[in-house]
C-alpha atoms as a PDB file:
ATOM      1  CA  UNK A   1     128.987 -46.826 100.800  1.00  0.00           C
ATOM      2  CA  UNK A   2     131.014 -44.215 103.026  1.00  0.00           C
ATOM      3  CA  UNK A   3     130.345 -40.759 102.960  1.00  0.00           C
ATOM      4  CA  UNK A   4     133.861 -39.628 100.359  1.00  0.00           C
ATOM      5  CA  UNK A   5     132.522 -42.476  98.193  1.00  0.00           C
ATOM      6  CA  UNK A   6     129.055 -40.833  98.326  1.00  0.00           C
ATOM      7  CA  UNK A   7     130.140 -37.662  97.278  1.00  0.00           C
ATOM      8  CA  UNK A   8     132.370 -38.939  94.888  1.00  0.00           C
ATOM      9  CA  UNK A   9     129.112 -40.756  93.074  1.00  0.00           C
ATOM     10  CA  UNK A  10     127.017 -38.063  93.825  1.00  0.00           C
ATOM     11  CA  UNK A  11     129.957 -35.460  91.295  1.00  0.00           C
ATOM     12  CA  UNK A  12     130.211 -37.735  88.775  1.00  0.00           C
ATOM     13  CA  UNK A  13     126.321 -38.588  88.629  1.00  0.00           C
ATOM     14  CA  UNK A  14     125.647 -34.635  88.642  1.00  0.00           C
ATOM     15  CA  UNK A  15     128.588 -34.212  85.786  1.00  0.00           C
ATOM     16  CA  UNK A  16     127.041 -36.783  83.686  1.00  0.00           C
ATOM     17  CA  UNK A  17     123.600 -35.357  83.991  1.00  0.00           C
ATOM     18  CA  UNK A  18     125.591 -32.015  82.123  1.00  0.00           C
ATOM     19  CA  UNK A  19     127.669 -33.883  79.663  1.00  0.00           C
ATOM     20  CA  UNK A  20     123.874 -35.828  78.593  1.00  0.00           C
ATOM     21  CA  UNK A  21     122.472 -32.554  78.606  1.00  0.00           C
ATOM     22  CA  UNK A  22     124.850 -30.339  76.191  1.00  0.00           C
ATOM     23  CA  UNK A  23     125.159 -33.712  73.884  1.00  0.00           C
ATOM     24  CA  UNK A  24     121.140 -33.605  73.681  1.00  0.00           C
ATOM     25  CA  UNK A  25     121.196 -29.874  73.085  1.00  0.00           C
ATOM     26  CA  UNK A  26     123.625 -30.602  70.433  1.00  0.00           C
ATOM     27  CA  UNK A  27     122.034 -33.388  68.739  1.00  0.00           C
ATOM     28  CA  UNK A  28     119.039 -31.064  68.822  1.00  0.00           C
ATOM     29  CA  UNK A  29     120.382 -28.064  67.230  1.00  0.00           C
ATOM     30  CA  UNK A  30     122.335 -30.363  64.629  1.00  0.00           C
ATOM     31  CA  UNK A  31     118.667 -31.779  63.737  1.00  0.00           C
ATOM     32  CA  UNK A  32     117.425 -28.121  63.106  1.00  0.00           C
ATOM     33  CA  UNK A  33     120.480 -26.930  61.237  1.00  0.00           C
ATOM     34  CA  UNK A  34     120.945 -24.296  64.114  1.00  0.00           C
ATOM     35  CA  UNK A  35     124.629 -23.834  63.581  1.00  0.00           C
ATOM     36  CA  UNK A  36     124.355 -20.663  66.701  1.00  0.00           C
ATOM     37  CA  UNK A  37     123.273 -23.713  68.775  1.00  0.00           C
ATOM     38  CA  UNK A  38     125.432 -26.288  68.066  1.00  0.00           C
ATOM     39  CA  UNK A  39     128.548 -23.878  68.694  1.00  0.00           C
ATOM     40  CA  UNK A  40     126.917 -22.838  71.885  1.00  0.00           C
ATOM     41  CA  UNK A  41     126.479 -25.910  73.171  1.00  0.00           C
ATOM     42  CA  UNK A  42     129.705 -27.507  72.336  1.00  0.00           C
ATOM     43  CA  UNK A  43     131.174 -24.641  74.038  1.00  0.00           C
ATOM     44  CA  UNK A  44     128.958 -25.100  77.272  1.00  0.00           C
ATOM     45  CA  UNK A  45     130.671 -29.407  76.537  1.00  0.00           C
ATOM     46  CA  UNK A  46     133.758 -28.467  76.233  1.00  0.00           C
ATOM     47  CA  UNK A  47     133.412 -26.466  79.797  1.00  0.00           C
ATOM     48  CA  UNK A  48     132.454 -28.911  81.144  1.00  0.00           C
ATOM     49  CA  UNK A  49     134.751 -31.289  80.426  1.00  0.00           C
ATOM     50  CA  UNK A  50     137.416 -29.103  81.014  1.00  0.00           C
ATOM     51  CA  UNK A  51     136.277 -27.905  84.928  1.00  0.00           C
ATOM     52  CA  UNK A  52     136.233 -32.130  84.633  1.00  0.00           C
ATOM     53  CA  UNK A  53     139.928 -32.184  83.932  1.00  0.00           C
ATOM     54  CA  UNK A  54     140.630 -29.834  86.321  1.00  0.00           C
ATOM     55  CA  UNK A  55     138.956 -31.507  89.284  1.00  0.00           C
ATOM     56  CA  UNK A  56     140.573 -34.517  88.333  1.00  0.00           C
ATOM     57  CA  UNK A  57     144.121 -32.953  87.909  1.00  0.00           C
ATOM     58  CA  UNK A  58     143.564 -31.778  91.064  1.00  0.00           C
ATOM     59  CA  UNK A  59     142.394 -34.857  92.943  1.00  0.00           C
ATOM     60  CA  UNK A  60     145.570 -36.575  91.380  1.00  0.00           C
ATOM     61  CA  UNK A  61     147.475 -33.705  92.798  1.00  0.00           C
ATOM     62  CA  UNK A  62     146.165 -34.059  96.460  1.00  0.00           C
ATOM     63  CA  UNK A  63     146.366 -37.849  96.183  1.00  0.00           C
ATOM     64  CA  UNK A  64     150.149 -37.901  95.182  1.00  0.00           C
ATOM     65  CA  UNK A  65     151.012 -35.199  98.342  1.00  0.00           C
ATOM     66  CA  UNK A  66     148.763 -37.625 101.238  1.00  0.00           C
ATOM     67  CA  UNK A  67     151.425 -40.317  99.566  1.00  0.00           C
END
């Protein structure tokens, strides 16, 4: 594996890790009827998935300008 796909793996393992996190935290708060948690941590999801967007937007950006 070269070093760009390295990094690559290394982003999406460490985004993963948050997305598990905030759907555990979730499933948690769901389970204790802690509606202050579960909107918290959907939030934090939703974040996260949206910086996710973003770096992808991005990546498709810089891709279609090297073409």
């Amino acid at each position: 594996m070269n070093p760009t796909e390295r990094k690559r793996f290394l982003f999406i393992n460490f985004v993963m890790g948050q997305i598990n996190s905030h759907t555990d935290e979730i499933y948690e708060a769901l389970s204790d009827n802690d509606v202050d948690g579960v909107t918290e941590a959907i939030a934090s999801l939703m974040s996260v998935c949206e910086d996710l967007q973003e770096s992808i937007a991005d990546e498709h950006t810089e891709d279609k300008a090297k073409a």
